[in-house]
Each structure stands twice: as structure tokens, then as C-alpha cells.
N, C-alpha and C. Protein backbone atom coordinates (compact mmCIF):
# COMPACT_ATOMS: atom_id res chain seq x y z
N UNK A 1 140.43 97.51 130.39
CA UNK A 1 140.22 97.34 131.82
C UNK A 1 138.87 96.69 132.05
N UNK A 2 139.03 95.22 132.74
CA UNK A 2 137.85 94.59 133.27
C UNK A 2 137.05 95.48 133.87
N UNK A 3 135.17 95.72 133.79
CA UNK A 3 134.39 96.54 134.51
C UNK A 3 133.21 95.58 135.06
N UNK A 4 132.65 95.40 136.00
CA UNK A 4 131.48 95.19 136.36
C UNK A 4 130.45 96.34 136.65
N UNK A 5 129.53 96.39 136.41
CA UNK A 5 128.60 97.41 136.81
C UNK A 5 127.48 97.10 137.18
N UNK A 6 126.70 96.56 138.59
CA UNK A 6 125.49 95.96 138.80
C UNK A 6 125.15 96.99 139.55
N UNK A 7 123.42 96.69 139.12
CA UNK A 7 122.75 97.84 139.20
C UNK A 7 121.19 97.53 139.52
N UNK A 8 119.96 98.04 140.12
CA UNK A 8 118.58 97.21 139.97
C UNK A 8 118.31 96.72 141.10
N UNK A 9 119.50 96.81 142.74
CA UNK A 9 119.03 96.40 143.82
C UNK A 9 118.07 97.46 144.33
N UNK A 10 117.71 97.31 145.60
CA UNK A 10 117.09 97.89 146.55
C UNK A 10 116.25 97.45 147.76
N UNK A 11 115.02 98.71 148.41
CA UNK A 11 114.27 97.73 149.56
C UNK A 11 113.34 97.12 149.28
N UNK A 12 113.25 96.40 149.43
CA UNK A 12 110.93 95.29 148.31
C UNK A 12 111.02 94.35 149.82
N UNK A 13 109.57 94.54 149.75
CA UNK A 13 108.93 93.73 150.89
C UNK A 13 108.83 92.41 150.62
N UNK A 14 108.97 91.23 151.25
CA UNK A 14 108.93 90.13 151.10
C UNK A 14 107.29 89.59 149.78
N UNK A 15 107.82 88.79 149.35
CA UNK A 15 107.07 88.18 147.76
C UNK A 15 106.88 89.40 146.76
N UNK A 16 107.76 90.62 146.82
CA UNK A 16 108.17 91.01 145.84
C UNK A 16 109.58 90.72 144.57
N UNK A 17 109.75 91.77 143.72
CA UNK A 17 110.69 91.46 142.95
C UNK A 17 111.25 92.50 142.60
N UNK A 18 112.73 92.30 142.27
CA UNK A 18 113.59 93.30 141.83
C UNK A 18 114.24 92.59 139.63
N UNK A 19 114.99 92.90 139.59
CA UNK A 19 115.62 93.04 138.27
C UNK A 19 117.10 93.90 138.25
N UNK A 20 117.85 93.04 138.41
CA UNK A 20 119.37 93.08 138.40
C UNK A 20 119.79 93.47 137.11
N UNK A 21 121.01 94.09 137.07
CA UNK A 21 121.62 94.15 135.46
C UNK A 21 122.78 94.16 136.06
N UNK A 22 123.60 93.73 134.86
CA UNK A 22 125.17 94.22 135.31
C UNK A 22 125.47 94.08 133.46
N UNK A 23 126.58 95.55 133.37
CA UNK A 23 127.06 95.93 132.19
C UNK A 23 128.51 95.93 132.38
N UNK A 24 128.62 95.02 131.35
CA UNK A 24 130.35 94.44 131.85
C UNK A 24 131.11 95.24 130.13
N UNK A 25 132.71 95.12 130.46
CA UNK A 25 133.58 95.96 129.53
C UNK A 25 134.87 95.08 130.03
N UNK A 26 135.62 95.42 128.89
CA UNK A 26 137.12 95.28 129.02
C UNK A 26 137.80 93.96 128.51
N UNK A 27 136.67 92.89 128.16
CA UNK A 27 136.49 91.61 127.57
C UNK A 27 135.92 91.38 126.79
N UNK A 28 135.52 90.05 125.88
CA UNK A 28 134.53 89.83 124.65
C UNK A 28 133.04 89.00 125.62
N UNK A 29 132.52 89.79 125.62
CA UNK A 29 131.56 89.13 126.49
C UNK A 29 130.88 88.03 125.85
N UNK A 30 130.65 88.43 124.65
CA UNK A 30 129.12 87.38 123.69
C UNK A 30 130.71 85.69 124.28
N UNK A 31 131.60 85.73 124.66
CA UNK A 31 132.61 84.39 124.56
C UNK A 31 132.73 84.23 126.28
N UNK A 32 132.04 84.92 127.14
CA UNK A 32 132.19 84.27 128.64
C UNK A 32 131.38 84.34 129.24
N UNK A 33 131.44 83.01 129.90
CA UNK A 33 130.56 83.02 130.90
C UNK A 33 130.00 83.80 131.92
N UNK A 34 128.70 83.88 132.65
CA UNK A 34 128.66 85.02 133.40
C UNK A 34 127.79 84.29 134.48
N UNK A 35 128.12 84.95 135.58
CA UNK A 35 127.39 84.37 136.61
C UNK A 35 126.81 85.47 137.60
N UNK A 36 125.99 85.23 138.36
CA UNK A 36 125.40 86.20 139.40
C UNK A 36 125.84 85.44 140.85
N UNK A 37 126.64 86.19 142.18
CA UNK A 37 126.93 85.48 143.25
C UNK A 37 125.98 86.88 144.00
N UNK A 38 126.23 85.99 145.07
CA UNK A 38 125.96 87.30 146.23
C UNK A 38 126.20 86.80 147.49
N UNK A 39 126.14 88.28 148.40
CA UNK A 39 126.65 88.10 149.74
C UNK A 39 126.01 88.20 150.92
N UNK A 40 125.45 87.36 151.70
CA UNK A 40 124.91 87.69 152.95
C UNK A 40 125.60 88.29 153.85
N UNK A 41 124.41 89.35 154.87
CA UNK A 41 125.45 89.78 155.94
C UNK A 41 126.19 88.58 156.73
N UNK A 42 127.57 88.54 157.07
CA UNK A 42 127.72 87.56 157.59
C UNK A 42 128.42 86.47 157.02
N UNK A 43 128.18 86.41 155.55
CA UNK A 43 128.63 84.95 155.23
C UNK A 43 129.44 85.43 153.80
N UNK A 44 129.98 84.23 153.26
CA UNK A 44 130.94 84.18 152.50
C UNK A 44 129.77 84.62 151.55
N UNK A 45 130.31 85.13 150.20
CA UNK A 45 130.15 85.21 148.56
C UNK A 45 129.59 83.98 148.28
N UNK A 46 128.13 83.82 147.52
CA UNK A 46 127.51 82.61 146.67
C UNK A 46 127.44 82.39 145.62
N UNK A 47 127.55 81.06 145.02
CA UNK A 47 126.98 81.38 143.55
C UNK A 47 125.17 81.14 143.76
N UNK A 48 124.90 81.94 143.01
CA UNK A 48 123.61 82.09 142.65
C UNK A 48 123.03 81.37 141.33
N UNK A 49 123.51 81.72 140.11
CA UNK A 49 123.08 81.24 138.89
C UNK A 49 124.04 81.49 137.59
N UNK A 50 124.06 81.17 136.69
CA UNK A 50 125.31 81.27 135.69
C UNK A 50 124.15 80.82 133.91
N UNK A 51 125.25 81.72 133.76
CA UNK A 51 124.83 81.57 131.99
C UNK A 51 125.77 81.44 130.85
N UNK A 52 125.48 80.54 130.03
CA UNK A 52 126.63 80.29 128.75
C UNK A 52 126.90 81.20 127.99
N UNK A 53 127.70 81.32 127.22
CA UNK A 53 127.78 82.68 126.09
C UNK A 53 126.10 82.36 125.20
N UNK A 54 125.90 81.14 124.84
CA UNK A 54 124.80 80.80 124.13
C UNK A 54 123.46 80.90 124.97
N UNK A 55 123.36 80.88 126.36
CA UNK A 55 122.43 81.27 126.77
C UNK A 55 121.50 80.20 127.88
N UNK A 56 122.50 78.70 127.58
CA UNK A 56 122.18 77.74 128.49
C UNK A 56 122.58 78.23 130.47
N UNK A 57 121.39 78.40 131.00
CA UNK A 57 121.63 78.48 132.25
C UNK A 57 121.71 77.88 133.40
N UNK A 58 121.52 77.76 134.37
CA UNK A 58 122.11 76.76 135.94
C UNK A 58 121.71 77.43 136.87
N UNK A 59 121.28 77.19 137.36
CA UNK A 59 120.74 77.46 138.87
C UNK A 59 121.83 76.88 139.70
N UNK A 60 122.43 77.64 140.56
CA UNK A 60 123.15 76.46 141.54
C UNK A 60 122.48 76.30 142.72
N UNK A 61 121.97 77.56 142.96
CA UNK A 61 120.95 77.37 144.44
C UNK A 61 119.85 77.18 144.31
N UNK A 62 119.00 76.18 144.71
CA UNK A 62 117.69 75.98 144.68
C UNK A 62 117.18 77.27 145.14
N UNK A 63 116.48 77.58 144.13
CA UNK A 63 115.65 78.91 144.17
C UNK A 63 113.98 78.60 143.67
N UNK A 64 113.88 77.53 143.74
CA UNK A 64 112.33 77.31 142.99
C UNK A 64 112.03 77.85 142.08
N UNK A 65 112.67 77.89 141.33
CA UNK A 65 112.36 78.47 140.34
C UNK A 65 111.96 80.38 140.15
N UNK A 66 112.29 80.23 141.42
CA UNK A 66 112.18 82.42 141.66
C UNK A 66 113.33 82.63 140.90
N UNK A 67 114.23 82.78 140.71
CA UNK A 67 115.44 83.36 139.86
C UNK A 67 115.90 83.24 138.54
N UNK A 68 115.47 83.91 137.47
CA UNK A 68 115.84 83.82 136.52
C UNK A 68 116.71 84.43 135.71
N UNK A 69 118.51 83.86 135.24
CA UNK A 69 119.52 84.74 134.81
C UNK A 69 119.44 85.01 132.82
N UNK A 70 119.39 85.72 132.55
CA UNK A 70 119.90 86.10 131.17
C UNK A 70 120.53 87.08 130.75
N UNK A 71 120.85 87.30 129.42
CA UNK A 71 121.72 87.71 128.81
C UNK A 71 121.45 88.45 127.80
N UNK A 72 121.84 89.94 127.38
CA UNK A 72 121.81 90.56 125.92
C UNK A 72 123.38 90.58 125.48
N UNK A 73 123.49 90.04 124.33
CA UNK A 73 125.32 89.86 124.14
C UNK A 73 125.33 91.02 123.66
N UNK A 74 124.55 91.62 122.67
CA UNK A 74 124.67 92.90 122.14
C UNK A 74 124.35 94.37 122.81
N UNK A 75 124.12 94.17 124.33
CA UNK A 75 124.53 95.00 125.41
C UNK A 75 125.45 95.11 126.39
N UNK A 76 126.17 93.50 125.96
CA UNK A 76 127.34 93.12 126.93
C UNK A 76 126.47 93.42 128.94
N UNK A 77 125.37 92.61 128.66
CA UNK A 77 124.34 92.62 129.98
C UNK A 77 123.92 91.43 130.43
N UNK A 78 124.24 91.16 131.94
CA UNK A 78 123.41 89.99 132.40
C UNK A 78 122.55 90.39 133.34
N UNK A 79 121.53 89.93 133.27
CA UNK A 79 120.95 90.04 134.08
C UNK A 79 119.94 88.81 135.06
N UNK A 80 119.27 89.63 136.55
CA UNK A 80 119.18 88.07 137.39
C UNK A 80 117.59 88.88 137.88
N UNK A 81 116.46 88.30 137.15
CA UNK A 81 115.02 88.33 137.49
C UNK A 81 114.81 87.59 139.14
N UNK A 82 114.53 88.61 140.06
CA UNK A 82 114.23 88.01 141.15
C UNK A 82 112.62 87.80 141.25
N UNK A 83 112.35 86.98 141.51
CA UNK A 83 110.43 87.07 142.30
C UNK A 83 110.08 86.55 143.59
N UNK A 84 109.20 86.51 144.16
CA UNK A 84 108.80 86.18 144.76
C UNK A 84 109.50 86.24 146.26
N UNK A 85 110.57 87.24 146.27
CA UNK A 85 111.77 87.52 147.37
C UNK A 85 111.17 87.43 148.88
N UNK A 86 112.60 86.29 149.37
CA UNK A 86 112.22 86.21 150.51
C UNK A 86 113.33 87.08 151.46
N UNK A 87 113.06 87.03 152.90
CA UNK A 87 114.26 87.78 153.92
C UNK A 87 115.54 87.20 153.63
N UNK A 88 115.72 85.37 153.38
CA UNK A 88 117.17 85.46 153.23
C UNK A 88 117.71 86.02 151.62
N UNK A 89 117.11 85.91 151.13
CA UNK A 89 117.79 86.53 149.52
C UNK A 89 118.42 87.83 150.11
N UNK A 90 118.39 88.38 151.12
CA UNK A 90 118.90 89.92 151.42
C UNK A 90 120.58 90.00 151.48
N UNK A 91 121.34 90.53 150.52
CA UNK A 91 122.56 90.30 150.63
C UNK A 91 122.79 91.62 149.37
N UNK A 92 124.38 91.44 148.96
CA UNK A 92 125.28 92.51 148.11
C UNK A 92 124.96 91.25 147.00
N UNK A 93 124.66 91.36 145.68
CA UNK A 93 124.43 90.48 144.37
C UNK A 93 125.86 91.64 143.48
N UNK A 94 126.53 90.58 143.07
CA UNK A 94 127.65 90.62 142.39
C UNK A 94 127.62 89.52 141.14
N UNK A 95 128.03 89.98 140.24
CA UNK A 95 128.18 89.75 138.76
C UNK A 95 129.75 88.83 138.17
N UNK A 96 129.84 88.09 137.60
CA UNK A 96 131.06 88.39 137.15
C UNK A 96 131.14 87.01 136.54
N UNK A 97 132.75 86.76 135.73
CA UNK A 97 132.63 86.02 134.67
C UNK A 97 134.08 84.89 134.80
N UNK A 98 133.69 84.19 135.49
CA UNK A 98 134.80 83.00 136.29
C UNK A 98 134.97 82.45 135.08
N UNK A 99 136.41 81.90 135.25
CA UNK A 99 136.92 81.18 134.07
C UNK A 99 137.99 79.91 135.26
N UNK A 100 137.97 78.67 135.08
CA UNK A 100 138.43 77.87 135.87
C UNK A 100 138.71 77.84 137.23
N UNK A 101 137.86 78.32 137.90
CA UNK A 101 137.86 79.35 139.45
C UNK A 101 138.37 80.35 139.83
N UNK A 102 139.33 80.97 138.34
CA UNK A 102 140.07 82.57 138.76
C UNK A 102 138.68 83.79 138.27
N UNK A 103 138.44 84.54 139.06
CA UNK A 103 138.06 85.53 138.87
C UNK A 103 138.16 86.68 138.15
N UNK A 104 137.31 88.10 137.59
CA UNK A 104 137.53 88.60 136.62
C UNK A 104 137.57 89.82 138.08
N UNK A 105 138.33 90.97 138.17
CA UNK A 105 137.82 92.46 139.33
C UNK A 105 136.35 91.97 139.66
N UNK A 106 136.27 92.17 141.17
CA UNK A 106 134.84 92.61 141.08
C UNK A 106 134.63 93.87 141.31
N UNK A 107 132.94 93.93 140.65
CA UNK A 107 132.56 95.51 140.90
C UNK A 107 132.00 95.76 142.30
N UNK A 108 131.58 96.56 142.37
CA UNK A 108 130.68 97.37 143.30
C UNK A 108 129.47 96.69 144.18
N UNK A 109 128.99 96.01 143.28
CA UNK A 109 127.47 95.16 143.79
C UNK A 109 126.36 95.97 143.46
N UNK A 110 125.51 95.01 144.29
CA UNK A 110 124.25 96.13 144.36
C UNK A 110 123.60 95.66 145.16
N UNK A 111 123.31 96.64 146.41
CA UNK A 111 122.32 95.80 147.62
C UNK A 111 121.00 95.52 147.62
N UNK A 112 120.41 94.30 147.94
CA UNK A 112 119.49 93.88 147.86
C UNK A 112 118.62 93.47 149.49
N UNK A 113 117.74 94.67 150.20
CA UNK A 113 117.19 94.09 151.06
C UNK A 113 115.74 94.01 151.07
N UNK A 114 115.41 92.71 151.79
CA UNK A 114 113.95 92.26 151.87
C UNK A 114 113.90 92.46 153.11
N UNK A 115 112.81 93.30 153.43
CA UNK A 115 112.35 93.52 154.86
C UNK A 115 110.69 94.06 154.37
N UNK A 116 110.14 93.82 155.76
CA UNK A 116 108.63 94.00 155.67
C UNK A 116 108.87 95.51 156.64
């Protein structure tokens, strides 16, 4: 059984930082891709950033370089380094491991708000 498990949100005042994880099961992870999306109040699901089984990553949203995604294969863990957080980054950050635009379950999330 496919699992997502993200975890590491919470409240941080603007130009702080959080540290995301998500511990995935039910697949061979070190062989898929993994990506971090998230959700504003309000708006559709984003992609955020994505990582290879090998470790090559993508930014899809200009983030200036604040967001950084990686990977332990031998924890079956991705994770998404936030810094420098602003008010819109405030959304549900979801995990998961797209394969030709079909989706894997999603999990739970984990909320992420920036407020002063």
C-alpha cells in the first residue's frame, strides 16, 4: 500500500525557515521520482520542486533559490529545505511521486503558515 507521510510544517514568521520530510512506503523509492507540490488557501495544488532517483533536482517555481529538495534513498525520504519564508509560501505542502501525470494516493500534507 502506497504511503505518503509529510511532516516538519508549522507557524514561522516571515524570513524564517521550516524543513519538510515526507517518508514514503509501498514502492521502490531509490527508482521514483519525487516531488514536493503544495496548496494555497484558495488555489489549485503546485508543483514546487522535484528530484531524480539519482538526485538531479528542478525547481519549477522560481523560488530564488529559497527552496531546496533532497533525498535519503536509504530512508525512503524527501525532503524540501524552506528559507527565507515569505506570506505567500503559506499553503498544505504535499509530497508525492508522479509518473507520466498519474499520481501515486496522496497523504495528509503538512501545513505550512507564515504570518508575523
Amino acid at each position: 500500500q502506497v504511503q505518503f507521510v509529510e511532516s516538519g510544517g508549522g507557524l514561522v514568521q516571515p524570513g524564517g525557515s521550516l524543513n519538510l520530510s515526507c517518508v514514503a512506503s509501498g514502492f521502490t523509492f531509490n527508482r521514483h521520482y519525487m516531488a514536493w507540490y503544495r496548496q494555497a488557501p484558495g488555489k489549485q495544488r503546485e508543483l514546487v520542486a522535484g528530484i531524480t532517483p539519482g538526485g538531479t533536482t528542478r525547481n519549477i517555481i522560481s523560488m530564488k533559490g529559497r527552496f531546496t529538495i533532497s533525498r535519503d534513498n536509504a530512508k525512503n525520504t524527501a525532503y524540501l529545505q524552506m528559507n527565507s519564508l515569505q506570506l505567500e509560501d503559506t499553503g498544505v505542502y504535499y509530497c508525492n511521486s508522479p509518473v507520466g501525470g498519474t499520481f501515486l494516493p496522496w497523504g495528509q500534507g503538512t501545513p505550512v503558515t507564515v504570518s508575523s
